[in-house]
Protein backbone atom coordinates (compact mmCIF):
# COMPACT_ATOMS: atom_id res chain seq x y z
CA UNK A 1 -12.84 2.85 26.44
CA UNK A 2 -9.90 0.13 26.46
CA UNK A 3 -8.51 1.61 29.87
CA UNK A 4 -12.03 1.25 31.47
CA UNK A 5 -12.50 -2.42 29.99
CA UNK A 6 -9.57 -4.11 28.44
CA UNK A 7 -11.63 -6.99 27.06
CA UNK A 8 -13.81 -4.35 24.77
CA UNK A 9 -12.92 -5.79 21.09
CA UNK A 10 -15.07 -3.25 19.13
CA UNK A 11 -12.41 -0.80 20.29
CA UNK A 12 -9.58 -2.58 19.62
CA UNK A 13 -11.05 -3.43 15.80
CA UNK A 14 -11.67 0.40 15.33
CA UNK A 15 -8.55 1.43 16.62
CA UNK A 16 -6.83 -1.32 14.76
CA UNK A 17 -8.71 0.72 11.47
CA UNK A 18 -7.30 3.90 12.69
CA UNK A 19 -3.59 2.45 13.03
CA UNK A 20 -3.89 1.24 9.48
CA UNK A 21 -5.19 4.44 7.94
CA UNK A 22 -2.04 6.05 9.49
CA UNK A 23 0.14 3.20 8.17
CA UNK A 24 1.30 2.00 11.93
CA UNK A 25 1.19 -1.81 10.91
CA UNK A 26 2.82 -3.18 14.05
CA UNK A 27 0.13 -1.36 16.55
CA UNK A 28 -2.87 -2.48 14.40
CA UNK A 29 -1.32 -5.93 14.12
CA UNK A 30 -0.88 -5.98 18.59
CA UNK A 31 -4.66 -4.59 18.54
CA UNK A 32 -5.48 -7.47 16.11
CA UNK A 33 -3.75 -10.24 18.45
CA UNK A 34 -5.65 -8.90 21.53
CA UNK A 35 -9.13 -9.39 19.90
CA UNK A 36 -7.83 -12.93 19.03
CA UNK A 37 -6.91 -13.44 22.21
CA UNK A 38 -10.15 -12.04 24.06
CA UNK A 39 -12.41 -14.13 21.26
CA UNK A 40 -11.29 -14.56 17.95
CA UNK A 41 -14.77 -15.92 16.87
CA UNK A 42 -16.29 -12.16 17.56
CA UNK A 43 -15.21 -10.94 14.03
CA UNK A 44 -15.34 -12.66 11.14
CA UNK A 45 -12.72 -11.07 9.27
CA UNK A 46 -10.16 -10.92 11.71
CA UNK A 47 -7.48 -12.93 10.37
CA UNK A 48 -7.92 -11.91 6.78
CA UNK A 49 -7.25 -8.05 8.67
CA UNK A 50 -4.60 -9.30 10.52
CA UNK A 51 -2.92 -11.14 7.36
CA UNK A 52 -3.16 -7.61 5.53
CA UNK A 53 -1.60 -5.49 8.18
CA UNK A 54 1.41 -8.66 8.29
CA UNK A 55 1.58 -8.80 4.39
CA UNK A 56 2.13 -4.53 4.19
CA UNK A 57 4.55 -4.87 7.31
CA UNK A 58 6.43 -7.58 4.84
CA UNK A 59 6.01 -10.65 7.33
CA UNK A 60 4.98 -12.53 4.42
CA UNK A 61 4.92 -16.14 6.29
CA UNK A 62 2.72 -14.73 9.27
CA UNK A 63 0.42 -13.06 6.60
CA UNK A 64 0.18 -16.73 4.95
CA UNK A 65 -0.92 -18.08 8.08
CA UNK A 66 -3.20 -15.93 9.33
CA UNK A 67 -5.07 -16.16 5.96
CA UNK A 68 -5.16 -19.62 6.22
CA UNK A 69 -7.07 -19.48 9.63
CA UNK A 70 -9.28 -16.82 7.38
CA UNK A 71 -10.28 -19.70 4.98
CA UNK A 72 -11.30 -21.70 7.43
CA UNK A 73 -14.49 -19.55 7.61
CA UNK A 74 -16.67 -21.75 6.13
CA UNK A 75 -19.48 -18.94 5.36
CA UNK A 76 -16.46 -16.24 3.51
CA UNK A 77 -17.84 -14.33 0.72
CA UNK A 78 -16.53 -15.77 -2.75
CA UNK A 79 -15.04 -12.38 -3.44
CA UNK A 80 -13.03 -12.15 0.30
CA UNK A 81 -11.57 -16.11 -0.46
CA UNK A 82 -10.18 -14.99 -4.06
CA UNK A 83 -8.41 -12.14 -2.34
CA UNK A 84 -7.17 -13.97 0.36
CA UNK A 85 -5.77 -16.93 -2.16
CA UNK A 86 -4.37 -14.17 -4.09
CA UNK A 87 -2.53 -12.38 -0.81
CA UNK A 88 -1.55 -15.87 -0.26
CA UNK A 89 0.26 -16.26 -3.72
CA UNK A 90 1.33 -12.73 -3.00
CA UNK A 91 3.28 -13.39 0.00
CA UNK A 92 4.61 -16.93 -1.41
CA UNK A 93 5.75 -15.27 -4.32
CA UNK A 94 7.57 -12.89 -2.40
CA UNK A 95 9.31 -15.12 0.12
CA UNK A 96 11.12 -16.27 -3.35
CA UNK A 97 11.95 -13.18 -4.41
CA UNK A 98 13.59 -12.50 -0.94
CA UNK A 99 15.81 -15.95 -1.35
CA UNK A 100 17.60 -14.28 -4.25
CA UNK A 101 17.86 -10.70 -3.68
CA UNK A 102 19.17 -8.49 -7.42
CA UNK A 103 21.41 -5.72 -5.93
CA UNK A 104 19.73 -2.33 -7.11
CA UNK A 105 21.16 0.80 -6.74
CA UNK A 106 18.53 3.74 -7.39
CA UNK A 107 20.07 7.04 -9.05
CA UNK A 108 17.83 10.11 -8.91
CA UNK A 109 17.29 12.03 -11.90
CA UNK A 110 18.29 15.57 -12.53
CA UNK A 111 16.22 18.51 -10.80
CA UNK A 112 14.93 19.21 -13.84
CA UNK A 113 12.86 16.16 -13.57
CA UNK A 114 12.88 15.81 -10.00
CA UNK A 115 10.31 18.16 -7.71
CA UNK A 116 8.46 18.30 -4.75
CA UNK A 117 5.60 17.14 -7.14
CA UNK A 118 5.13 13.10 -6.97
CA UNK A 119 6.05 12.00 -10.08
CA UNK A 120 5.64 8.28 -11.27
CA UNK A 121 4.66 5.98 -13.77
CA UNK A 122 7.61 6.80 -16.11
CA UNK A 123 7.75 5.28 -19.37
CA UNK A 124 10.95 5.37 -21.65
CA UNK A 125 10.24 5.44 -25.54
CA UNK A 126 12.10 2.48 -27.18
CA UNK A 127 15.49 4.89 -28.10
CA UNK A 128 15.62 6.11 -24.47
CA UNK A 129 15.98 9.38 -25.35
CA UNK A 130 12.27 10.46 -24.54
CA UNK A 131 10.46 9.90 -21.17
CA UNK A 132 6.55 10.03 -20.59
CA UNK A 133 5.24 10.74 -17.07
CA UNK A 134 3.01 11.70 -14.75
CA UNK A 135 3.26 14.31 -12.33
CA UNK A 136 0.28 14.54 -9.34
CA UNK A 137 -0.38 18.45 -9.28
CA UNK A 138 -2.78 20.86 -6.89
CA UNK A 139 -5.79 21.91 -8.83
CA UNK A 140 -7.00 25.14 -7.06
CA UNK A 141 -10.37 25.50 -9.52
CA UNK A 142 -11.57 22.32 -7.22
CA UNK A 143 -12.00 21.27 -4.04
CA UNK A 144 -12.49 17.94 -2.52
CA UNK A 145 -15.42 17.13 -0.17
CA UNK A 146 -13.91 18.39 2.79
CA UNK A 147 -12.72 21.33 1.29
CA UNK A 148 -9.38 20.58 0.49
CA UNK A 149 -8.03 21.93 -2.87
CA UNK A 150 -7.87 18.72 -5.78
CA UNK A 151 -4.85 16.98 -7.18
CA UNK A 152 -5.38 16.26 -10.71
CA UNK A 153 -2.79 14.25 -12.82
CA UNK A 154 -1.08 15.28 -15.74
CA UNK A 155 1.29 13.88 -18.62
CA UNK A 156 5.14 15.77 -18.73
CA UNK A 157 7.21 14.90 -21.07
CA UNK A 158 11.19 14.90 -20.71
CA UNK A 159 14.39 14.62 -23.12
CA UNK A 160 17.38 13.54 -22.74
CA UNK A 161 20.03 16.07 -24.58
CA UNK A 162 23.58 15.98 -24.30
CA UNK A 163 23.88 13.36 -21.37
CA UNK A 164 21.18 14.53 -18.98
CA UNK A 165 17.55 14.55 -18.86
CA UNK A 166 15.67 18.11 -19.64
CA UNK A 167 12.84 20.34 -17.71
CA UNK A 168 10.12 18.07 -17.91
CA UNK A 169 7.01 20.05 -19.63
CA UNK A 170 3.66 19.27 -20.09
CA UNK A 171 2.79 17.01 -23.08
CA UNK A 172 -0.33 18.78 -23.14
């Protein structure tokens, strides 16, 4: 549709949708900037799109601005100008934390904790020798609306024996 008529912005928003859903920030943020620059009165919600896709590709101060221009809207939904002051704050706050970087230096866990499940969410118990988390597992008894088999989470539980971390199990 775009190669027959470049100034067709109902393309360029859905395709600017599809590049998000597939995490490709800097093509949804070009498709964004040619609907602005073919009429950026056509959608309402153009800049607050456009400061999302800037504020997940971590320009922060681009994602600031193009809120702002979002604001200006003087019919936004209360809802839509609370979430755009709070990306606001968002991106402010993490300008800051990018003026003082803390060196961190990740170290992965045994393979007994370790997987090709994801595993997140760990919490530590206050002697740090017991760790709570959750593992994201297949769940073959369901299936999702277009038929792929579930995930389901669950609760493992690990130790930490003589120096290294044990086979996590399930807490059950």
């Amino acid at each position: 549709a775009i190669e027959k008529d470049s100034n067709f912005i109902e393309a360029y928003l859905v395709r600017a949708e599809a590049y998000n859903a597939i995490e490709q920030y800097d093509n949804e943020i070009a498709d964004y900037k040619k609907v602005e620059k073919i009429n950026p009165a056509f959608f309402n919600y153009l800049y607050y799109n456009l400061a999302t896709a800037y504020w997940l590709n971590g320009n922060y101060q681009s994602a600031i601005e193009s809120m702002g221009l979002f604001l200006k809207w003087d019919k936004a939904p209360k809802y839509s100008i609370e979430k755009a002051n709070l990306l606001i704050n968002n991106c402010r706050q993490a300008i800051e934390i990018m003026k003082n970087p803390v060196q961190f230096i990740p170290v992965k866990l045994s393979n007994s904790i370790n997987d090709n499940n994801d595993q997140y969410w760990p919490s530590l118990s206050v002697n740090g020798q017991t760790m709570v988390y959750t593992v994201l597992l297949p769940d073959s008894s369901r299936r999702t609306l277009y038929g792929e088999i579930a995930m389901q989470e669950d609760f493992y539980v690990s130790r930490f024996v003589n120096g290294s971390w044990q086979k996590g199990v399930p807490l059950g």
